[in-house]
Protein backbone atom coordinates (compact mmCIF):
# COMPACT_ATOMS: atom_id res chain seq x y z
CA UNK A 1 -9.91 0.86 -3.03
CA UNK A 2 -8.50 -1.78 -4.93
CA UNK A 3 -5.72 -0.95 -7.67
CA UNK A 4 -3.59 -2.87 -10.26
CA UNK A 5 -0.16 -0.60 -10.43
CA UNK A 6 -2.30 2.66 -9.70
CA UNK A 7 0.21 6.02 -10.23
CA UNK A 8 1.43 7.20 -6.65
CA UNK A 9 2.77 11.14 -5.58
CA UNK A 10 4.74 10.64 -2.90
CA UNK A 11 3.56 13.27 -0.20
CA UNK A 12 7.70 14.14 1.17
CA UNK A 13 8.55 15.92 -2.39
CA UNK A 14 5.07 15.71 -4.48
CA UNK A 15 6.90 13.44 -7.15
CA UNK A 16 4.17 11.16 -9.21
CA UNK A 17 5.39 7.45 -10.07
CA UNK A 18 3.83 5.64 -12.65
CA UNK A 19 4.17 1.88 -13.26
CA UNK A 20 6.68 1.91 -16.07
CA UNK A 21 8.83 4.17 -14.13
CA UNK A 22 12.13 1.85 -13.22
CA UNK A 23 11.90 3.35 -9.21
CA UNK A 24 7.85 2.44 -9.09
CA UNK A 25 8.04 1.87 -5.47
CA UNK A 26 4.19 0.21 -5.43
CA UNK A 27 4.89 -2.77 -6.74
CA UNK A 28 1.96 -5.46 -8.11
CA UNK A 29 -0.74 -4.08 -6.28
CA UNK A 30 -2.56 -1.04 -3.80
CA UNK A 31 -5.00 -1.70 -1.01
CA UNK A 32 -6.03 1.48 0.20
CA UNK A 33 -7.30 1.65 3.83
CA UNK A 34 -8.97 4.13 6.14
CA UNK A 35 -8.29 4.71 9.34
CA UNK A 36 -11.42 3.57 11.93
CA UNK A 37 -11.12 4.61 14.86
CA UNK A 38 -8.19 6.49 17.59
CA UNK A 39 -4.86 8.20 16.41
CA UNK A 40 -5.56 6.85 12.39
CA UNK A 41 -9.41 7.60 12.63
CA UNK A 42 -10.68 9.07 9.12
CA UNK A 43 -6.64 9.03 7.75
CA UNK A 44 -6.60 7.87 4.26
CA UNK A 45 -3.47 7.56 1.65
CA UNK A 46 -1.65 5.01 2.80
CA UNK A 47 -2.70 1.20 1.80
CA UNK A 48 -1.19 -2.33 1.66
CA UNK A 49 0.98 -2.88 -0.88
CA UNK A 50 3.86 -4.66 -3.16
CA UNK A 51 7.20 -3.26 -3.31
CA UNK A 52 10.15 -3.38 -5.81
CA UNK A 53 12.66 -4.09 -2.96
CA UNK A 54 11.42 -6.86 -1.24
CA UNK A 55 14.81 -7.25 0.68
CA UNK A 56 13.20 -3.89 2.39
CA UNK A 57 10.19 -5.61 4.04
CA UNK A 58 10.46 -5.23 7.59
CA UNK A 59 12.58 -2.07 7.50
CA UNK A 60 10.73 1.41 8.34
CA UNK A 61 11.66 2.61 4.70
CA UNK A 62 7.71 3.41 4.14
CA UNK A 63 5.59 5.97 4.35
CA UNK A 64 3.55 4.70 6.51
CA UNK A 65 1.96 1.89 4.18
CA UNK A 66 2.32 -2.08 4.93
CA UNK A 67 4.47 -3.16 2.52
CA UNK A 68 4.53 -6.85 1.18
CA UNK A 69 6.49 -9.17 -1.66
CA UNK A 70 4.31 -8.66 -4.79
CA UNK A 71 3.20 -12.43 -4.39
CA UNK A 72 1.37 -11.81 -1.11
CA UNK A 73 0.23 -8.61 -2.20
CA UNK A 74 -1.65 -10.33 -5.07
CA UNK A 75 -2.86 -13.31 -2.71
CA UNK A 76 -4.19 -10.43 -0.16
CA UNK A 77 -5.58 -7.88 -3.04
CA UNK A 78 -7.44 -11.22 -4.43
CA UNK A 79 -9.05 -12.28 -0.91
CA UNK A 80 -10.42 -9.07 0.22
CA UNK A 81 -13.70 -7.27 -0.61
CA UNK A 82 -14.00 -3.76 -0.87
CA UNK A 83 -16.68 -2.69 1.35
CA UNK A 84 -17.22 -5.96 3.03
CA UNK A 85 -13.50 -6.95 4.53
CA UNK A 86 -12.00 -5.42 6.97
CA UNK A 87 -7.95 -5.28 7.81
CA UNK A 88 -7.14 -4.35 11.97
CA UNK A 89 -3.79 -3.56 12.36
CA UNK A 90 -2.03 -3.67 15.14
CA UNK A 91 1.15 -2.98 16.63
């Protein structure tokens, strides 16, 4: 699903941030995918997404989520379609 600044629990230590929190790590926006098909098939919970610390794009400081500056996230969030886009990612 789609999501403006949705709450988040990370799953390491089960700790909910909300949007107003000053350590939000979601930033502008959520995409949340689903895993298709091989090692990811039916995996949900992570997503595309914005990010307070944009110098930490390209870093693996995730949790397993692709994280972008909120400006892109917003571009991204704005061209896809739930339920009719689809997002392949590859390594």
């Amino acid at each position: 699903g789609k999501l403006e600044k949705p709450p988040w629990k990370n799953p390491v230590d089960g700790r909910t941030y909300y949007p107003e929190d000053p350590d939000y790590p979601l930033g502008s926006r959520w995409i949340g995918l689903e895993g298709l098909e091989g090692a990811a098939k039916d995996r949900v919970g992570f997503a595309i997404h914005g990010t307070k610390d944009p110098e930490q794009i390209g870093t693996a400081d995730s949790q397993g989520c692709i994280r972008l500056d909120n400006g892109n996230a917003i571009l991204v969030y704005n061209l896809l379609e739930p339920g009719f886009s689809t997002v392949e990612v590859v390594e």
